[in-house]
N, C-alpha and C. Protein backbone atom coordinates (compact mmCIF):
# COMPACT_ATOMS: atom_id res chain seq x y z
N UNK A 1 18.42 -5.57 0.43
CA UNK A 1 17.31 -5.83 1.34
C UNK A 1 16.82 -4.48 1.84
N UNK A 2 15.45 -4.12 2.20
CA UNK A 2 15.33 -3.32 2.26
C UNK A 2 13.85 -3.26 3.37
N UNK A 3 14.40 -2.58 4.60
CA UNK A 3 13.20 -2.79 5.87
C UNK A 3 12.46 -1.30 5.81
N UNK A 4 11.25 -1.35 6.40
CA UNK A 4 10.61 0.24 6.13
C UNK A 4 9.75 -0.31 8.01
N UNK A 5 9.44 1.18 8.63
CA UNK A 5 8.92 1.11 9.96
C UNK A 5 8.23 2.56 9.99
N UNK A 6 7.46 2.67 11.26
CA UNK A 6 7.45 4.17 11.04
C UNK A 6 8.14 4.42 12.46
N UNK A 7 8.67 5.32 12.10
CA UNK A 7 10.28 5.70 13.43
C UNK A 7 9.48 6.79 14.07
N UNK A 8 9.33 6.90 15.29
CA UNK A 8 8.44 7.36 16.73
C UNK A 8 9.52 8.41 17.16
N UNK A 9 9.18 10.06 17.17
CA UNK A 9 9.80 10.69 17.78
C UNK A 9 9.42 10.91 19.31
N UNK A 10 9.89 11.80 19.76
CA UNK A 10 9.57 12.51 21.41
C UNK A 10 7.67 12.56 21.49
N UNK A 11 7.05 13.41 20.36
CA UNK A 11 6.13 13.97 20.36
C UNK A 11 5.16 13.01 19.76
N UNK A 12 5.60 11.52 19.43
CA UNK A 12 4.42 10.55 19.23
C UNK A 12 4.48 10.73 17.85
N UNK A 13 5.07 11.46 16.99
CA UNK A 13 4.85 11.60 15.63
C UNK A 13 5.57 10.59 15.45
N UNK A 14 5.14 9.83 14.02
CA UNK A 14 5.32 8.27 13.62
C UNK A 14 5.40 8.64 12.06
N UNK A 15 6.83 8.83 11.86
CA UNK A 15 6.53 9.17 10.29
C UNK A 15 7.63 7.80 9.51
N UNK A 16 7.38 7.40 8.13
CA UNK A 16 8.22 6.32 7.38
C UNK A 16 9.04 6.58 7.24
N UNK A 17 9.92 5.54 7.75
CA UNK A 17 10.81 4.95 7.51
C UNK A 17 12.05 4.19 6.61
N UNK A 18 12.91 4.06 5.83
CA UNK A 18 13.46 2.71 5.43
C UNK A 18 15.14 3.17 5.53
N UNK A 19 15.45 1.35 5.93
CA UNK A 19 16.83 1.51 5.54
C UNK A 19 16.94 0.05 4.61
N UNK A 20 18.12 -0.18 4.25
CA UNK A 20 18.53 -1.01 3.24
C UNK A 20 19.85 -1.91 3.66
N UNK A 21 20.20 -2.72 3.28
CA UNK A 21 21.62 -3.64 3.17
C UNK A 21 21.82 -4.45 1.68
N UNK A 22 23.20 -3.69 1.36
CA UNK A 22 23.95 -3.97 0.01
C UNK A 22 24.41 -5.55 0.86
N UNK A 23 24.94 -5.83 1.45
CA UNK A 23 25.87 -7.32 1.63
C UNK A 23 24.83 -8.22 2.66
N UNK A 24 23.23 -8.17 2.28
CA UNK A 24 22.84 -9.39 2.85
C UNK A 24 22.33 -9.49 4.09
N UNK A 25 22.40 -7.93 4.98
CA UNK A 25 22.19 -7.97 6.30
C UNK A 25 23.34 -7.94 6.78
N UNK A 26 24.15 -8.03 6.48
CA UNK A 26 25.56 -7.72 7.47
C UNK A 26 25.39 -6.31 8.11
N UNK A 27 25.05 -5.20 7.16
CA UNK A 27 25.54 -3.97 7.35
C UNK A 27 23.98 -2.81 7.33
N UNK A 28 23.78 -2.00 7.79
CA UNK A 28 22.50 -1.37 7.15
C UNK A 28 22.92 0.22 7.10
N UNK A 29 21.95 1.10 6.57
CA UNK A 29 22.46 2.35 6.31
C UNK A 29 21.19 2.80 7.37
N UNK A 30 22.03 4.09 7.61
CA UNK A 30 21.12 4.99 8.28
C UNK A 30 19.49 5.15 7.70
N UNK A 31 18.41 5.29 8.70
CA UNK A 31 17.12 5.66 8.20
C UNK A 31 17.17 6.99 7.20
N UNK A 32 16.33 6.25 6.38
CA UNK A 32 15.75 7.80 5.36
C UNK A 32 14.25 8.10 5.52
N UNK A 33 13.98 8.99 5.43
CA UNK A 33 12.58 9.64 5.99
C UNK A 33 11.56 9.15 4.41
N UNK A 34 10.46 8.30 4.59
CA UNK A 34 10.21 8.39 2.94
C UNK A 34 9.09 9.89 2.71
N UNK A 35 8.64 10.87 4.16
CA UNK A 35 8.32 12.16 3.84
C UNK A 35 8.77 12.79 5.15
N UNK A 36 8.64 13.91 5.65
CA UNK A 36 8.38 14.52 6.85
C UNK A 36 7.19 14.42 7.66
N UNK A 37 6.20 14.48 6.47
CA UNK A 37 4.85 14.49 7.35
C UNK A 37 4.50 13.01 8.15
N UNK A 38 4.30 13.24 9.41
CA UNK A 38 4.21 12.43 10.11
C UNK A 38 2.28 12.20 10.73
N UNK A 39 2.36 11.20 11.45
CA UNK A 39 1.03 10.91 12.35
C UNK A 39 1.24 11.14 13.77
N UNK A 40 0.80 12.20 14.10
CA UNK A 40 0.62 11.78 15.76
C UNK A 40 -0.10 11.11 16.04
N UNK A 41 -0.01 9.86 16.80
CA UNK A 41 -0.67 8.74 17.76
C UNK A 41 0.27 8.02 18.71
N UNK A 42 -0.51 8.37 19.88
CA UNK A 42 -0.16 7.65 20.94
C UNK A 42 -0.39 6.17 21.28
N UNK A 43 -0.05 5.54 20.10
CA UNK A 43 -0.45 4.03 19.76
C UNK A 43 0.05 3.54 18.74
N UNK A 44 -0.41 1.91 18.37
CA UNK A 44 0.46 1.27 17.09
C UNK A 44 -0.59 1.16 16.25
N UNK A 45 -0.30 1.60 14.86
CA UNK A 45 -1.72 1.75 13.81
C UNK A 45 -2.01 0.48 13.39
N UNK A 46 -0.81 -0.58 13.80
CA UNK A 46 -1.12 -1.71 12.91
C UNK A 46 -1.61 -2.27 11.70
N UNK A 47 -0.70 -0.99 10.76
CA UNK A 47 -0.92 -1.17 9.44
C UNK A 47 0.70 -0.82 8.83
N UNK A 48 1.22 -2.09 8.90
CA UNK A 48 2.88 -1.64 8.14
C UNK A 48 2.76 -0.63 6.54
N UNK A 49 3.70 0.11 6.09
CA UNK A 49 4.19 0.11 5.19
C UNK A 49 4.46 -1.09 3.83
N UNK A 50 3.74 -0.90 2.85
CA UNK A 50 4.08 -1.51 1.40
C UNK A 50 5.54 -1.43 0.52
N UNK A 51 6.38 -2.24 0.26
CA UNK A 51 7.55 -1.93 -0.44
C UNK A 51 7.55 -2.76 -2.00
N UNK A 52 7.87 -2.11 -2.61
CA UNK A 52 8.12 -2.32 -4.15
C UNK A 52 9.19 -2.47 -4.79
N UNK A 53 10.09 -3.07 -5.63
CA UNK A 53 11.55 -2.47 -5.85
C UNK A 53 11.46 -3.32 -6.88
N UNK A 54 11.97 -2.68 -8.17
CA UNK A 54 12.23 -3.03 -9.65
C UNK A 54 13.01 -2.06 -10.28
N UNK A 55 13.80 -2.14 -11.15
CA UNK A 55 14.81 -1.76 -11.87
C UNK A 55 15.45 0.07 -11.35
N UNK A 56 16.18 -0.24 -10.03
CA UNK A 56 16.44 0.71 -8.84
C UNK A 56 15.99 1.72 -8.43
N UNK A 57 14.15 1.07 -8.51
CA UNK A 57 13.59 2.32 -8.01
C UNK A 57 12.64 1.73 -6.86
N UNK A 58 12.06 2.14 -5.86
CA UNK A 58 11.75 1.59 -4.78
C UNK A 58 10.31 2.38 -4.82
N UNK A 59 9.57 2.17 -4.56
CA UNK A 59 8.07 2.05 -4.23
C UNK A 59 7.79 2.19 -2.67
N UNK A 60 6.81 3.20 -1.77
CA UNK A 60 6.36 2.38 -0.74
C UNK A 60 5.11 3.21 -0.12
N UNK A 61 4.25 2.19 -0.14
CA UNK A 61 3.01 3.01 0.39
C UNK A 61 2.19 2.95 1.00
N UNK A 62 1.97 3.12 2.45
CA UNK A 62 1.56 3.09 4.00
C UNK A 62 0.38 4.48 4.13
N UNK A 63 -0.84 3.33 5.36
CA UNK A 63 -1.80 3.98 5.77
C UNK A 63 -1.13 5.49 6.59
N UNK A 64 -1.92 6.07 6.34
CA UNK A 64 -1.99 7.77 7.78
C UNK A 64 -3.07 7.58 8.23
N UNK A 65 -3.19 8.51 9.26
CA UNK A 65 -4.83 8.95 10.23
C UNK A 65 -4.03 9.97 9.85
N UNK A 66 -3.50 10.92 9.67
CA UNK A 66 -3.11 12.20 9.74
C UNK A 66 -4.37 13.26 9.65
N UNK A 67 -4.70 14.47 10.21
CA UNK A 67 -5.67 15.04 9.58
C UNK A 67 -6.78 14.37 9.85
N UNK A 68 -7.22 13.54 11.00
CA UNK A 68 -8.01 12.56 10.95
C UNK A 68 -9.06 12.14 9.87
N UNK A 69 -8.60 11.78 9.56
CA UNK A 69 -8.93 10.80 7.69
C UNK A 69 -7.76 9.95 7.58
N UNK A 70 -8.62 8.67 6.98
CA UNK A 70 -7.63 7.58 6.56
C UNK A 70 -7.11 7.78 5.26
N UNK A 71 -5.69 8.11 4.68
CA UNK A 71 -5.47 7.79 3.33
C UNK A 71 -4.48 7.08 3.23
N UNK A 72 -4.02 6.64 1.99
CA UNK A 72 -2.60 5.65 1.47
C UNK A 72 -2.20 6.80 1.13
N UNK A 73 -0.87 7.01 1.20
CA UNK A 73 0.16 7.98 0.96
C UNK A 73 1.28 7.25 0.46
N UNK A 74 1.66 7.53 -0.56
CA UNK A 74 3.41 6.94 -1.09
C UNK A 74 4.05 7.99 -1.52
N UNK A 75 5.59 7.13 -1.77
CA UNK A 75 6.87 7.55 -1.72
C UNK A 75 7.98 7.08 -3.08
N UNK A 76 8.87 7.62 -3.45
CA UNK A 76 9.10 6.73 -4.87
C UNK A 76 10.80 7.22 -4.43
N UNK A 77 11.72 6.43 -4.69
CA UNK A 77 13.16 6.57 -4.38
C UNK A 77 14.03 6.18 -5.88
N UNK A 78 14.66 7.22 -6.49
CA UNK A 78 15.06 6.63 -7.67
C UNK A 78 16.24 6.33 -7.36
N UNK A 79 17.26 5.89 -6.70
CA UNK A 79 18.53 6.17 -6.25
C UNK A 79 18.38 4.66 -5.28
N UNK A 80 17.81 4.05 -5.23
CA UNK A 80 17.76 2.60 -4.07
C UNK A 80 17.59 2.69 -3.16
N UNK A 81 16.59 4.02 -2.37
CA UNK A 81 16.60 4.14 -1.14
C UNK A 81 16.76 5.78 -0.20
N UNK A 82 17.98 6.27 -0.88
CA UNK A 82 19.45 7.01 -0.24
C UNK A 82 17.96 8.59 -0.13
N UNK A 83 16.95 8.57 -1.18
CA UNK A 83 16.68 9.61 -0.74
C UNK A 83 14.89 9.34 -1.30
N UNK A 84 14.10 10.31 -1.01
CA UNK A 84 12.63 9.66 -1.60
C UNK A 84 11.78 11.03 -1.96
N UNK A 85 11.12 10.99 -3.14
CA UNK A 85 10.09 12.22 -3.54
C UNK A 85 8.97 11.77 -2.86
N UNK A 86 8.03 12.87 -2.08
CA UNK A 86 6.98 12.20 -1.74
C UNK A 86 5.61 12.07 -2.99
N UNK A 87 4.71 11.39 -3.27
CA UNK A 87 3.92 11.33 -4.77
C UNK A 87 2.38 12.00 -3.94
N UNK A 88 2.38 11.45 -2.71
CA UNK A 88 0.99 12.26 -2.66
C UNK A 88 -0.28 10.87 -2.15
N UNK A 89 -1.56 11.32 -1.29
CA UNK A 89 -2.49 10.49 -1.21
C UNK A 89 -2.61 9.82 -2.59
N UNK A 90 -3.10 8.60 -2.45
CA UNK A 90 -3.75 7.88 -3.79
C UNK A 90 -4.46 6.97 -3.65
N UNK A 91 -5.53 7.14 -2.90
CA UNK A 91 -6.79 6.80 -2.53
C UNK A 91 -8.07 7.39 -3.30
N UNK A 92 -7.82 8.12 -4.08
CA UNK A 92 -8.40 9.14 -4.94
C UNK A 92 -10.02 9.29 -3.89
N UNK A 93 -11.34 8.87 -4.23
CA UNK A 93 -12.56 9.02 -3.58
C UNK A 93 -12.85 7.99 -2.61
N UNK A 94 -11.93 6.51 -2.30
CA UNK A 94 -11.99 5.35 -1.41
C UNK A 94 -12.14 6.30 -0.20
N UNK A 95 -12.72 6.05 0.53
CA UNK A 95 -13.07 5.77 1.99
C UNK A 95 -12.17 4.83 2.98
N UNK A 96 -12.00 5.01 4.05
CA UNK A 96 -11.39 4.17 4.89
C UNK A 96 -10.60 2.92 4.33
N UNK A 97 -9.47 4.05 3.45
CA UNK A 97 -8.66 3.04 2.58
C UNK A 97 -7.19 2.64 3.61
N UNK A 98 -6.89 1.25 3.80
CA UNK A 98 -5.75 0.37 4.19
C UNK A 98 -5.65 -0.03 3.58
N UNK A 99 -4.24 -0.68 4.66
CA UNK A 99 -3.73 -2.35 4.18
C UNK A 99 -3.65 -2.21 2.59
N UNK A 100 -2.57 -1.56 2.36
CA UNK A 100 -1.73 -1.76 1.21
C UNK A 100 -0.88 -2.55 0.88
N UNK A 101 -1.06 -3.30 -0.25
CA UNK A 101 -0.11 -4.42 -0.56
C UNK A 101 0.54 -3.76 -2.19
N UNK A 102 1.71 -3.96 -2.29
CA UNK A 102 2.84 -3.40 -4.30
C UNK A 102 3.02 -5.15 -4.47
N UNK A 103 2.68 -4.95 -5.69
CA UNK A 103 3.52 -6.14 -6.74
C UNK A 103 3.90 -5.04 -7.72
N UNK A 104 5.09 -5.50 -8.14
CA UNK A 104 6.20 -5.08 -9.24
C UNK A 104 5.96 -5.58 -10.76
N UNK A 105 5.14 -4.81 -11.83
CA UNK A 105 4.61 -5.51 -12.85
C UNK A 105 5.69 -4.18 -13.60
N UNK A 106 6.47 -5.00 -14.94
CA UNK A 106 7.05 -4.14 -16.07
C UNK A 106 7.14 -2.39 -15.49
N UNK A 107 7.92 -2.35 -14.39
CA UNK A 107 8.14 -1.12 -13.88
C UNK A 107 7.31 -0.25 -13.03
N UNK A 108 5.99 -0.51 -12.98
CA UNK A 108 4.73 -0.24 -12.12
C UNK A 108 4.59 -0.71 -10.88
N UNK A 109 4.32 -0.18 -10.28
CA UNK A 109 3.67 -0.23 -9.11
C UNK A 109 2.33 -1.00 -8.43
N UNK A 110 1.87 -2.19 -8.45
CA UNK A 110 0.53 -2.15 -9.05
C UNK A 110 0.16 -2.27 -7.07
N UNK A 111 -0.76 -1.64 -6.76
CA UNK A 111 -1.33 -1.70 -5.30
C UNK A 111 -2.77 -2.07 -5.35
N UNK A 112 -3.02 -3.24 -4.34
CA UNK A 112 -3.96 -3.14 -3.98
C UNK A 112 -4.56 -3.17 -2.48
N UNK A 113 -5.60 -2.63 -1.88
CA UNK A 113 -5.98 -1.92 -0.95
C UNK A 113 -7.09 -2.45 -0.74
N UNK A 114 -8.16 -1.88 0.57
CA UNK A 114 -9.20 -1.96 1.06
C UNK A 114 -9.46 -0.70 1.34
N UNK A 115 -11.52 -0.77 1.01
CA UNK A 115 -11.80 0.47 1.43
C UNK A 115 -13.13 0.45 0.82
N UNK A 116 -13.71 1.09 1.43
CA UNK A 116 -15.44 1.74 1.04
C UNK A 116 -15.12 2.62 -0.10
N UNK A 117 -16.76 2.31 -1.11
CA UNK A 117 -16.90 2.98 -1.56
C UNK A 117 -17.53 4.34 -1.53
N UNK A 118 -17.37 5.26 -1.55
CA UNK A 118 -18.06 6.74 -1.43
C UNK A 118 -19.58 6.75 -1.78
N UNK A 119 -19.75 5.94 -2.47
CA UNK A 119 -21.35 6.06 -3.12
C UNK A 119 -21.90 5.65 -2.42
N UNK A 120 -21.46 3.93 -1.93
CA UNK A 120 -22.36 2.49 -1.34
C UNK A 120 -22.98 3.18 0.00
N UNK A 121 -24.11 3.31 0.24
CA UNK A 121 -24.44 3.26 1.33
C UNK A 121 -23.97 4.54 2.61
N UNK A 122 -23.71 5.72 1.79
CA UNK A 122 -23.10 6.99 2.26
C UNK A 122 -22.14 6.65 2.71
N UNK A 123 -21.12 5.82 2.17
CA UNK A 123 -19.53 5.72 2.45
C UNK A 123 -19.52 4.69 3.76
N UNK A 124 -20.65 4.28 4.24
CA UNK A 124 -20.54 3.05 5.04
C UNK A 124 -21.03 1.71 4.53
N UNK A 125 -20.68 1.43 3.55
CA UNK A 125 -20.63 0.16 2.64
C UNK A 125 -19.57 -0.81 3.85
N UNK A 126 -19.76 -1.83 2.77
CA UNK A 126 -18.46 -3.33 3.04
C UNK A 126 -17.51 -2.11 3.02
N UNK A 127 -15.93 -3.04 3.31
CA UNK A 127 -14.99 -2.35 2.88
C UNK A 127 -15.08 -3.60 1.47
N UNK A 128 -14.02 -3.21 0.59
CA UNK A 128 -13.93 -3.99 -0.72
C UNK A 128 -12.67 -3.65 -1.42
N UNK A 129 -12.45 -4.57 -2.07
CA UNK A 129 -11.01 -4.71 -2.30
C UNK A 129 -10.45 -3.53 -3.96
N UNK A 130 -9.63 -2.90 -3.53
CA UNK A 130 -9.87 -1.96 -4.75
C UNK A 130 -7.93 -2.14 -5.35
N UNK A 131 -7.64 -1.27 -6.65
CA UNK A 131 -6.45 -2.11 -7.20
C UNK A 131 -6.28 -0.53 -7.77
N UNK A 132 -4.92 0.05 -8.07
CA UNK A 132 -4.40 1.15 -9.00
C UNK A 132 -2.78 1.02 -9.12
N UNK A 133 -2.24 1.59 -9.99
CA UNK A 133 -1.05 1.73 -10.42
C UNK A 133 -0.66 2.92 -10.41
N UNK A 134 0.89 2.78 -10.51
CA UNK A 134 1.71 4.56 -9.79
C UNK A 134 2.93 3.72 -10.57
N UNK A 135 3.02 4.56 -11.69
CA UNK A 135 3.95 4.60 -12.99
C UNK A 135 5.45 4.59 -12.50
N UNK A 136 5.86 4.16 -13.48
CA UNK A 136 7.58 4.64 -12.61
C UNK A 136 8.25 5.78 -12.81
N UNK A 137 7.38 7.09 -13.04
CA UNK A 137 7.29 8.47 -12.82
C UNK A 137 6.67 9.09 -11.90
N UNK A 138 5.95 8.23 -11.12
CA UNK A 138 4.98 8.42 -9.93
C UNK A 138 3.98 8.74 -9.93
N UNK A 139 3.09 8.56 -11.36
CA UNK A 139 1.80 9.41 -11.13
C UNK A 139 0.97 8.05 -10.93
N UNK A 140 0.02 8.25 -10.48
CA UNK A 140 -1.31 7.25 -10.07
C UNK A 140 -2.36 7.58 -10.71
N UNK A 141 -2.73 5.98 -11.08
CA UNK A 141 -4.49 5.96 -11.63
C UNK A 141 -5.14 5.87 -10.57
N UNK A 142 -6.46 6.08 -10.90
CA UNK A 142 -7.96 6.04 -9.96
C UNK A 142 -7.94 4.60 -9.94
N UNK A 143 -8.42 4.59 -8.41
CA UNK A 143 -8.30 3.23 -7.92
C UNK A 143 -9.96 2.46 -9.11
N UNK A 144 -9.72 1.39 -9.10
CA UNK A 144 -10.53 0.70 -9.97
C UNK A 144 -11.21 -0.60 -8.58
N UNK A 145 -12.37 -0.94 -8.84
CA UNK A 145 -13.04 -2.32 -7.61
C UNK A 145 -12.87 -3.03 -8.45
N UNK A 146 -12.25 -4.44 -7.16
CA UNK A 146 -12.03 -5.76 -7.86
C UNK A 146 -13.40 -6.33 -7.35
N UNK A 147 -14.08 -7.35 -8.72
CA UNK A 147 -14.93 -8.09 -8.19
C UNK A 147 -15.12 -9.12 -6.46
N UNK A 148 -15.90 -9.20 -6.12
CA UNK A 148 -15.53 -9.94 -4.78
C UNK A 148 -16.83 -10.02 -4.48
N UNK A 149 -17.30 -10.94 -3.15
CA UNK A 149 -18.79 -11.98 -3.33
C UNK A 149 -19.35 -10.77 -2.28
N UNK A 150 -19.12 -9.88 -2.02
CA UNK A 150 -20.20 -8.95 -1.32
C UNK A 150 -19.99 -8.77 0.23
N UNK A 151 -19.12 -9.45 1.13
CA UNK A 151 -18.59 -9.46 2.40
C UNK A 151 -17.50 -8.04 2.56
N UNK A 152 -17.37 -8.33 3.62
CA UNK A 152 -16.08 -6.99 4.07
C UNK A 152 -14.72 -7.69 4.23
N UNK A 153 -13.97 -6.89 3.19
CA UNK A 153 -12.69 -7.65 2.42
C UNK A 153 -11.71 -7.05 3.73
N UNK A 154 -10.90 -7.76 4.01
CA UNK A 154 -9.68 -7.52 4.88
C UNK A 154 -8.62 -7.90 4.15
N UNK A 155 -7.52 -7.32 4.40
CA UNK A 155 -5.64 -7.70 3.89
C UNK A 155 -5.78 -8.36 2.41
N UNK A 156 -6.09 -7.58 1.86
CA UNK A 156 -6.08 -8.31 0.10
C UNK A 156 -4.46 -8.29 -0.04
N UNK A 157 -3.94 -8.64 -0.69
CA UNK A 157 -2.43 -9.42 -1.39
C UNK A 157 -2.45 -9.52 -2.92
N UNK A 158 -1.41 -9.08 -3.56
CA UNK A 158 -1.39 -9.31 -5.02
C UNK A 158 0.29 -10.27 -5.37
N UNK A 159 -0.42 -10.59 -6.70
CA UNK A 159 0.87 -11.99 -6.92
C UNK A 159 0.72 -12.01 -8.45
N UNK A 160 1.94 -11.10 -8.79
CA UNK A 160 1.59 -11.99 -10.45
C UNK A 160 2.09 -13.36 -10.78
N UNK A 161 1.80 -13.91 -11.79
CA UNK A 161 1.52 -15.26 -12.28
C UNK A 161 2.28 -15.77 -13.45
N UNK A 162 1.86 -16.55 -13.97
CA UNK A 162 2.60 -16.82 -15.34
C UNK A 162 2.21 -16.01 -16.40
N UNK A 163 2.12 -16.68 -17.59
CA UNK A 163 0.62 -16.26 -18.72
C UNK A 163 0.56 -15.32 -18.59
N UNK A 164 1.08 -13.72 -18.29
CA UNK A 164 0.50 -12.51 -18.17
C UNK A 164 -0.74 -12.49 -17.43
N UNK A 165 -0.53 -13.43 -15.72
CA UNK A 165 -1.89 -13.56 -15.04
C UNK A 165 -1.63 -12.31 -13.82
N UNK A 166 -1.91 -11.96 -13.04
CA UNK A 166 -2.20 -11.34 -11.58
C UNK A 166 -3.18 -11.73 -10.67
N UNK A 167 -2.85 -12.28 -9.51
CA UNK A 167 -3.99 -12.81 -8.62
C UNK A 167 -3.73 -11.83 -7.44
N UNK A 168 -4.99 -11.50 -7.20
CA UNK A 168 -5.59 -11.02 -5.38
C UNK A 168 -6.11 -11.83 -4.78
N UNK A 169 -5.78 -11.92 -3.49
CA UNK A 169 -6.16 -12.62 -2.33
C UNK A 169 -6.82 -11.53 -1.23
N UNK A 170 -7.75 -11.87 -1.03
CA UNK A 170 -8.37 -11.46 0.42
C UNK A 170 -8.87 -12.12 1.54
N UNK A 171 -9.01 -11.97 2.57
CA UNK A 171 -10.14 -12.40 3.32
C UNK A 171 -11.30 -12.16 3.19
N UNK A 172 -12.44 -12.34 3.34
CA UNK A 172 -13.81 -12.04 3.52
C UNK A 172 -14.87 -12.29 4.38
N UNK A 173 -14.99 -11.48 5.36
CA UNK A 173 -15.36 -11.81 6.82
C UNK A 173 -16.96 -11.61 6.67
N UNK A 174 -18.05 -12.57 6.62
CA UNK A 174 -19.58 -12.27 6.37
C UNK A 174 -19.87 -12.86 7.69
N UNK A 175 -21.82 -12.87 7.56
CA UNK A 175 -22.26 -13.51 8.56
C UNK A 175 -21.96 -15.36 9.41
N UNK A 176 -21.25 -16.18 8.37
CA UNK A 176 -20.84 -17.14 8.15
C UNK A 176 -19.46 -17.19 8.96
N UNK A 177 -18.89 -16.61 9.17
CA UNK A 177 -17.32 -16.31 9.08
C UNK A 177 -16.41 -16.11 8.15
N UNK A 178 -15.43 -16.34 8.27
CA UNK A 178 -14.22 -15.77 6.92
C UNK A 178 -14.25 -16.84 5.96
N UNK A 179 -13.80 -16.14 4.80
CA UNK A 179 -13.56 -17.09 3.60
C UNK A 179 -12.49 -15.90 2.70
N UNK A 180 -11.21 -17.15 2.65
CA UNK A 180 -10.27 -16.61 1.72
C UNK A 180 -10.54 -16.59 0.39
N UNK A 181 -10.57 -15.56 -0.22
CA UNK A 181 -10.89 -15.54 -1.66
C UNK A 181 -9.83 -15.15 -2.50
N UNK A 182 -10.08 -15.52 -3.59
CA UNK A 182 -8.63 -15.31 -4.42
C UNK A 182 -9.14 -14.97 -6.39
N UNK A 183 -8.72 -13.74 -6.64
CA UNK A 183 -9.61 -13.21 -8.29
C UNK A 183 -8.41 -13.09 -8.94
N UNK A 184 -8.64 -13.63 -9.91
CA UNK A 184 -7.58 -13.88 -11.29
C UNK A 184 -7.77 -12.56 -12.46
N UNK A 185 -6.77 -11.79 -12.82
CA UNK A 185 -7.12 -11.45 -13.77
C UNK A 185 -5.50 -11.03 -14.97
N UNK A 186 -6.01 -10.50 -16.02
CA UNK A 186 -4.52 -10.30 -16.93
C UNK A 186 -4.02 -9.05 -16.76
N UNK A 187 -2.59 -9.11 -17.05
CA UNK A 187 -1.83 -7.89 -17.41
C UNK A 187 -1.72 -7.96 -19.02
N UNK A 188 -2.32 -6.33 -18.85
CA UNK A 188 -2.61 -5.81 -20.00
C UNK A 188 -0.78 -5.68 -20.70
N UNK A 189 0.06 -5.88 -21.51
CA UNK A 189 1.26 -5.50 -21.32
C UNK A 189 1.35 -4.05 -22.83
């Protein structure tokens, strides 16, 4: 099992977190840092940390304001935890990219996110639901846009499927109010 937070020093810096339990929750291990670099804020960002875990390598990848700019930043642990390389922003040109969600596809990482596009509207577009992968060597593709009906996407979710399927879920908050939406598509294998 494996919990991730961001642990609050003296000075408001809020950097990630995780610890783990081999027997179920009985027992947990000390926090591991998944970088040094931290956020100062004197507040709760209300955007948890993403966790991943497939064949003992752990995944995890959480919003910053750091630098005031929003990016996704991850972490990759080959060892189950005990220690973590940091991989770097991977938001590549997204805008006011959150709310990161990992599904675990054939060793990958697959994330998907929210966030403006850079082009739309001088980077104040919808936000919209965008999708990339971070290898199980850690490198990352350019985030790719998932189709979606034109509203401002909140907390998208990924789920693979049977059939070599993958589904995203979002919200979609328009003039109407919200509507949960949900886009089907394949893994390439």
């Amino acid at each position: 099992i494996f919990v991730s937070w961001r642990h609050v020093y003296a000075d408001q810096n809020r950097v990630v977190a995780v610890s783990f339990s081999k027997d179920k929750g009985e027992t947990w291990s000390s926090k591991t840092l998944v970088t040094k670099q931290g956020w100062k804020i004197n507040g709760c960002p209300h955007s948890g940390a993403s966790m991943g875990y497939q064949a003992g390598k752990l995944f995890v990848v959480w919003y910053s304001g750091a630098g005031n700019r929003a990016a996704l930043r991850a972490g990759l642990s080959i060892d189950g935890g005990e220690s973590f390389s940091y991989i770097g922003e991977i938001q590549g040109q997204v805008l006011d990219a959150n709310h990161p969600d990992i599904q675990m596809i054939n060793g990958e990482a697959w994330v998907v996110f929210q966030g403006r596009d850079s082009t739309s509207n001088e980077g104040w577009g919808v936000t919209q639901p965008w999708l990339l992968k971070i290898s199980e060597k850690g490198m990352f593709s350019q985030p790719e846009k998932i189709p979606f009906r034109g509203d401002s996407v909140a907390y998208p979710y990924l789920f693979a499927g049977s059939g070599e399927r993958i589904y995203a879920t979002w919200t979609e908050i328009g003039e109407k109010g919200p509507n949960v939406m949900l886009c089907r598509g394949r893994i390439n294998s």
